[in-house]
N, C-alpha and C. Protein backbone atom coordinates (compact mmCIF):
# COMPACT_ATOMS: atom_id res chain seq x y z
N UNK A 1 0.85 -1.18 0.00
CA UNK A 1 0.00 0.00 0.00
C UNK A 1 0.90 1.24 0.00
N UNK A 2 0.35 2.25 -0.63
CA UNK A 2 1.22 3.76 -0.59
C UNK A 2 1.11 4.44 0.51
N UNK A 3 2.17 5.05 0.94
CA UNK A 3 1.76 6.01 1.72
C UNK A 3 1.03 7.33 1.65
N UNK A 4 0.28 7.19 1.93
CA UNK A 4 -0.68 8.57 2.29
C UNK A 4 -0.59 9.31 3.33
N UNK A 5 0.09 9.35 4.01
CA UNK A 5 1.04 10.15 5.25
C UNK A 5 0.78 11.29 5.03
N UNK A 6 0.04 12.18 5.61
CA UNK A 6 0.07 13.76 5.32
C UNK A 6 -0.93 14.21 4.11
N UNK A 7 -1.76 13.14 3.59
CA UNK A 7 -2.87 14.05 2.53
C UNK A 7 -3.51 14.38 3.32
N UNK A 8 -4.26 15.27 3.17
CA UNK A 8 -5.91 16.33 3.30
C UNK A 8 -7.14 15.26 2.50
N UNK A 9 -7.65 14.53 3.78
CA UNK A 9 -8.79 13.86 2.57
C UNK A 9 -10.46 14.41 3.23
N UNK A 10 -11.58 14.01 2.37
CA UNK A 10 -12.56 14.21 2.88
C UNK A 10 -13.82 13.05 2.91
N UNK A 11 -14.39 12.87 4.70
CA UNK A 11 -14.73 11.12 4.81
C UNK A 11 -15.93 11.52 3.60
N UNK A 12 -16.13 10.02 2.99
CA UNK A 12 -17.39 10.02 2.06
C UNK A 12 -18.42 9.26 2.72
N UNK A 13 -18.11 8.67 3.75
CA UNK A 13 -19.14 7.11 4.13
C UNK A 13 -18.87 7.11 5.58
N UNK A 14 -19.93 6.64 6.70
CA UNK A 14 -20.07 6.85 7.84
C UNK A 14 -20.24 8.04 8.62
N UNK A 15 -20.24 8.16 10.21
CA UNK A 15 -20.74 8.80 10.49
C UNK A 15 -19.84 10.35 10.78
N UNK A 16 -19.04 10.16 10.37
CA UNK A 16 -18.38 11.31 9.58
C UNK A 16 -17.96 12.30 8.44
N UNK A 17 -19.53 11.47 7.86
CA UNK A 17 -19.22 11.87 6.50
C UNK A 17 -19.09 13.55 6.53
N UNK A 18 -18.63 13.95 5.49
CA UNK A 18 -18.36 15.22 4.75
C UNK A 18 -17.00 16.02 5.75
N UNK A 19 -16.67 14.95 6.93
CA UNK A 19 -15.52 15.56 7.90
C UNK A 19 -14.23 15.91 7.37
N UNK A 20 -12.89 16.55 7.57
CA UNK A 20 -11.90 17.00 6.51
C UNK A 20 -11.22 16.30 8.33
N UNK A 21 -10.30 15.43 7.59
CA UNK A 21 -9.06 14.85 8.47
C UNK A 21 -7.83 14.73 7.39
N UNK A 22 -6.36 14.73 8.13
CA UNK A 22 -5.18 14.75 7.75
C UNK A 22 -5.04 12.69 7.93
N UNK A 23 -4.28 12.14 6.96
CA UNK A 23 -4.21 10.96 7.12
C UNK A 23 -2.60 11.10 7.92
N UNK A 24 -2.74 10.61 9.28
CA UNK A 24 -1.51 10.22 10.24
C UNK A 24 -0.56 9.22 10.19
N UNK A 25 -1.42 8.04 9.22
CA UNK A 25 -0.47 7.11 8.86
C UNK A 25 -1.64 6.02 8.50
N UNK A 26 -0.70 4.97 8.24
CA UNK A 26 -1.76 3.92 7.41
C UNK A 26 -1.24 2.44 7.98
N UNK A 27 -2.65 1.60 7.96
CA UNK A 27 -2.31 0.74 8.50
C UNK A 27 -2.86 -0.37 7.73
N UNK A 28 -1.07 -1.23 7.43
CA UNK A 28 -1.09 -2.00 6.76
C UNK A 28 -1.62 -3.06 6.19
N UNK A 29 -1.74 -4.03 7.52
CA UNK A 29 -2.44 -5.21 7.32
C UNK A 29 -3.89 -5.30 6.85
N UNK A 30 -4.60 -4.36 7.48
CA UNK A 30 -6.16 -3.99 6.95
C UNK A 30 -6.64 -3.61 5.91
N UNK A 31 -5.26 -2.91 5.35
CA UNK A 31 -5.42 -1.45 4.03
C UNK A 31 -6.42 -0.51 4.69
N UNK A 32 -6.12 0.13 5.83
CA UNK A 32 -6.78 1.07 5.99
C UNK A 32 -5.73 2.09 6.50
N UNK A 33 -6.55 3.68 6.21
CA UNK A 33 -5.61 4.97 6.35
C UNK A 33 -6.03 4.93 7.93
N UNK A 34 -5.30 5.65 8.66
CA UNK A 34 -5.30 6.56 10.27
C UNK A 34 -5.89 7.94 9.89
N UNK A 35 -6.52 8.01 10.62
CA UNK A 35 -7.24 9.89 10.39
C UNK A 35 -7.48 10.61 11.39
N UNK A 36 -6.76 11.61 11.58
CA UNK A 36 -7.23 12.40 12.71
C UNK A 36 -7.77 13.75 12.89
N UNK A 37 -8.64 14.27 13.27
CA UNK A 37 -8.69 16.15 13.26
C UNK A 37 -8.14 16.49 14.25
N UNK A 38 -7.85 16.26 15.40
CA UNK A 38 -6.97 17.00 16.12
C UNK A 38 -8.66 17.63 17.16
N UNK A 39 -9.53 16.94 16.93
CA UNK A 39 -10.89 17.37 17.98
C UNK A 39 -11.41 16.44 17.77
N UNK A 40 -12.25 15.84 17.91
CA UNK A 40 -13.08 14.22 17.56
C UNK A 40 -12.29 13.15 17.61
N UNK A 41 -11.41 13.26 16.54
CA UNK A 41 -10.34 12.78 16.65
C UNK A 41 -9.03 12.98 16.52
N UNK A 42 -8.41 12.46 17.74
CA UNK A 42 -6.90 13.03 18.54
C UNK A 42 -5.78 11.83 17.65
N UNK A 43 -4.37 12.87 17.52
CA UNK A 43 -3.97 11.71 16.93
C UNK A 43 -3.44 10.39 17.36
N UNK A 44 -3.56 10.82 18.71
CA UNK A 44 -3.28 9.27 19.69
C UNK A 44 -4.00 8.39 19.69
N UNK A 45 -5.62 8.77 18.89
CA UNK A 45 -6.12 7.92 18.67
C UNK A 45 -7.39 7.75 17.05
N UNK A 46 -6.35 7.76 16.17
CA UNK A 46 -6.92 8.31 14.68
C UNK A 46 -8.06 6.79 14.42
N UNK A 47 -8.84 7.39 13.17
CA UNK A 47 -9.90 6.53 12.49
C UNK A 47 -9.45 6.19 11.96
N UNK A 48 -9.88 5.03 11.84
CA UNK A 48 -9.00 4.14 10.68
C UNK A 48 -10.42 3.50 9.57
N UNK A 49 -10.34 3.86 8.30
CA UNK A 49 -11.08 4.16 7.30
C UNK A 49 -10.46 3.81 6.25
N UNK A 50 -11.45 2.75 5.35
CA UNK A 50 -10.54 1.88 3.75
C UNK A 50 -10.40 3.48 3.09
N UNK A 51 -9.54 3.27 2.24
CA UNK A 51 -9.13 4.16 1.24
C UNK A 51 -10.14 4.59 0.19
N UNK A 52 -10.74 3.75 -0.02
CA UNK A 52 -12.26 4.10 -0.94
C UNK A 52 -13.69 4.93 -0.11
N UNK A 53 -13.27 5.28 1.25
CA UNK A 53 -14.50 5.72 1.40
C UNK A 53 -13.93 7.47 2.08
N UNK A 54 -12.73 7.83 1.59
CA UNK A 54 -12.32 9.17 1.55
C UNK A 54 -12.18 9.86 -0.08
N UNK A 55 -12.28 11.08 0.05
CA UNK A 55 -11.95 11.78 -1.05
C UNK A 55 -10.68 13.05 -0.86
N UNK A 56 -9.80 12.42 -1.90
CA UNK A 56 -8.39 13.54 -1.46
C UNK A 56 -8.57 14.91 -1.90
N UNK A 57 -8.21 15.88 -1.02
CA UNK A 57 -8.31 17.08 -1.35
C UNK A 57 -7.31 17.57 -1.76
N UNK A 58 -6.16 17.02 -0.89
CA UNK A 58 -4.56 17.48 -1.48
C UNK A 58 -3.72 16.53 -0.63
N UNK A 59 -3.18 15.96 -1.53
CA UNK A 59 -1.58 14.87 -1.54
C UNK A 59 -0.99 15.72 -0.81
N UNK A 60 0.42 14.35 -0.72
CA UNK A 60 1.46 15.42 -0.21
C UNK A 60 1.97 16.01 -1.27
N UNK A 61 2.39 17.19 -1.30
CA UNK A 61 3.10 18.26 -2.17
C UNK A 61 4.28 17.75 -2.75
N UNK A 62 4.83 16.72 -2.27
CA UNK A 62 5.92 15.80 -3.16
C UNK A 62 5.84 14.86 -3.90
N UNK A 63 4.52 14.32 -3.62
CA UNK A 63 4.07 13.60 -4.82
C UNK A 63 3.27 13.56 -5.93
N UNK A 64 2.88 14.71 -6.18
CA UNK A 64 1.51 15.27 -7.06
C UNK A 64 2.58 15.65 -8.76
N UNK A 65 0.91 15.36 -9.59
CA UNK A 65 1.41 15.27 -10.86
C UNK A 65 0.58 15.75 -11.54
N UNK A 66 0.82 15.79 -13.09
CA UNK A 66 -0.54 16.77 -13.49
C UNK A 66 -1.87 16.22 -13.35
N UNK A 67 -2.76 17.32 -13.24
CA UNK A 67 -4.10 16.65 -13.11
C UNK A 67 -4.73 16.25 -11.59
N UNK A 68 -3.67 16.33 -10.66
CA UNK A 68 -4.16 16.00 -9.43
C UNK A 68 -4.69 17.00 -8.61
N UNK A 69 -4.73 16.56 -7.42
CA UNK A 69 -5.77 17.66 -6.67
C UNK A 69 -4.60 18.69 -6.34
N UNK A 70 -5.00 19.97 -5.93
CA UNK A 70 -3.95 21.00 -5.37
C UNK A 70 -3.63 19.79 -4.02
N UNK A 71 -2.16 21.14 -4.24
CA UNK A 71 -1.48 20.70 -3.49
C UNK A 71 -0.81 21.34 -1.75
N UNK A 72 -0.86 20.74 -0.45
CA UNK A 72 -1.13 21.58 0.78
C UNK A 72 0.33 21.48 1.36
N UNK A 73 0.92 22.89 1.28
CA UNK A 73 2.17 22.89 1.91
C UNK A 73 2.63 23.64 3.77
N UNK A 74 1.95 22.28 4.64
CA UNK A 74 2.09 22.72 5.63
C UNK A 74 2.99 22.58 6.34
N UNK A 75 4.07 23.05 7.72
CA UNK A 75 4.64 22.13 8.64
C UNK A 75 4.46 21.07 9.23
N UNK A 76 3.02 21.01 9.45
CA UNK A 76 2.51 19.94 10.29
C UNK A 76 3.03 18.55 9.02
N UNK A 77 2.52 18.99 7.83
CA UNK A 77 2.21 17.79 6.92
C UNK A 77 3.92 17.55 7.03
N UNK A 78 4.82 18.19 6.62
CA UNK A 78 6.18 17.98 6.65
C UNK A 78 6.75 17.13 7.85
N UNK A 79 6.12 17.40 9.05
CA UNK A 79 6.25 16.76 10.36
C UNK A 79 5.82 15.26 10.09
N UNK A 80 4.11 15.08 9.87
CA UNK A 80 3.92 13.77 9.59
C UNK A 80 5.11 12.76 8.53
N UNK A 81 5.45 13.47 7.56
CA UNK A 81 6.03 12.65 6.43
C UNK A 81 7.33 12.33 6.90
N UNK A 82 7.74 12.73 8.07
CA UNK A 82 9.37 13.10 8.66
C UNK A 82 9.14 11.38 9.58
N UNK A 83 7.89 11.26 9.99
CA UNK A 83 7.74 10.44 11.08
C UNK A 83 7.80 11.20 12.77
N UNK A 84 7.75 12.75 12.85
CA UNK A 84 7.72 13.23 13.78
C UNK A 84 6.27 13.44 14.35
N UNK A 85 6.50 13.63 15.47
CA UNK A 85 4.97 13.65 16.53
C UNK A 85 4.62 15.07 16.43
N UNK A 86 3.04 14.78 16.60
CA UNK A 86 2.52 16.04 15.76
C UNK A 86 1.24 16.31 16.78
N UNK A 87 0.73 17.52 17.50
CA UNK A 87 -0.06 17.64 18.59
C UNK A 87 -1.16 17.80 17.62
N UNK A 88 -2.43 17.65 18.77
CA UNK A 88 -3.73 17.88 18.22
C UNK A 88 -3.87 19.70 18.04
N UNK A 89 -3.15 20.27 18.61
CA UNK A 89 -3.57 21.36 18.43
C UNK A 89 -2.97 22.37 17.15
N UNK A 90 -1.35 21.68 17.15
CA UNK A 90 -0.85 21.98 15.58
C UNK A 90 -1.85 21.41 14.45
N UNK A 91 -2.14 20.17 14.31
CA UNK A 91 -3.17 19.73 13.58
C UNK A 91 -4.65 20.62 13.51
N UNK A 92 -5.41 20.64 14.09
CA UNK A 92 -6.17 21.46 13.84
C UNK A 92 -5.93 22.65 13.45
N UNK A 93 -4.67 23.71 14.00
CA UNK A 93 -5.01 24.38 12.95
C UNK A 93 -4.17 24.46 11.36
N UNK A 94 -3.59 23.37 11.17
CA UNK A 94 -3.31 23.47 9.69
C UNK A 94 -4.47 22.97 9.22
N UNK A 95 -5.30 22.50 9.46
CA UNK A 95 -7.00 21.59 9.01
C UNK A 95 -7.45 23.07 8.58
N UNK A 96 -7.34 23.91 9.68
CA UNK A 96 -8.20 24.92 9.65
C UNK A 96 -7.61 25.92 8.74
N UNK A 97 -6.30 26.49 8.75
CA UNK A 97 -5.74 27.23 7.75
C UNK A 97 -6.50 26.05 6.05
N UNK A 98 -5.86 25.00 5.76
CA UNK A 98 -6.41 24.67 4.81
C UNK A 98 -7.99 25.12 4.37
N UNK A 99 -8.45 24.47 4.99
CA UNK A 99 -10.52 25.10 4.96
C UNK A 99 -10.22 26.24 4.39
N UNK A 100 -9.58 27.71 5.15
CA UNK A 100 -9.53 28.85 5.03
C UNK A 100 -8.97 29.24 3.75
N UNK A 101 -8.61 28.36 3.15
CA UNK A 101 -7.74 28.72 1.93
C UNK A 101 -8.00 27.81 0.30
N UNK A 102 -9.21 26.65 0.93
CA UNK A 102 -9.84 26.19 -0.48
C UNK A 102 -11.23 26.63 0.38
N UNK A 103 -11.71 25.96 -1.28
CA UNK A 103 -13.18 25.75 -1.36
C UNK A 103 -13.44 24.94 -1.38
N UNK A 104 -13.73 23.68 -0.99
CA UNK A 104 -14.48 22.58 -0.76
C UNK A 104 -16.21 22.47 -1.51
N UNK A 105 -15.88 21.48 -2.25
CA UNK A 105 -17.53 21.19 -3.10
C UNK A 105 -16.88 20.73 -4.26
């Protein structure tokens, strides 16, 4: 499975739908992503959600190619991809700077 470490996705299915979480990491054996907002959910303890029932808003910024979704150049996301620990409260607000800076729909 790829890493998805640090995209911006948005849930499509369950009871989170239409929620905007950062993927924290992914877990292997299941094929499912980790998701956290940094309020609902903390990243000590992320959702873990198949890959088909999110929609990406923005990759990481190092892996994008033409045609893909924009791309989100945060610290936090740089932190995740490093493997460094990342608080709920840095997280939320790069969630929230993002929001502030697309449009979603």
């Amino acid at each position: 499975m790829n890493d998805y470490t640090g995209w911006i996705v948005q849930a499509n299915a369950g009871r989170d739908k239409d929620g905007i979480f950062c993927v924290v990491g992914v877990d292997p054996a299941p094929h499912r992503l980790l998701l956290a907002d940094g309020k609902r959910r903390k990243v000590s303890r992320p959702k873990r959600k198949k890959l088909g029932h999110v929609r990406c808003l923005a990759p990481d910024p190092h892996q994008t190619g033409p045609g893909e979704p924009l791309m989100y150049d945060h610290p936090v996301v740089h932190s995740l991809r490093q493997g460094e620990p990342v608080s709920d409260r840095a997280l939320r607000r790069a969630l929230a700077a993002f929001k502030e800076g697309s449009t979603l729909g």
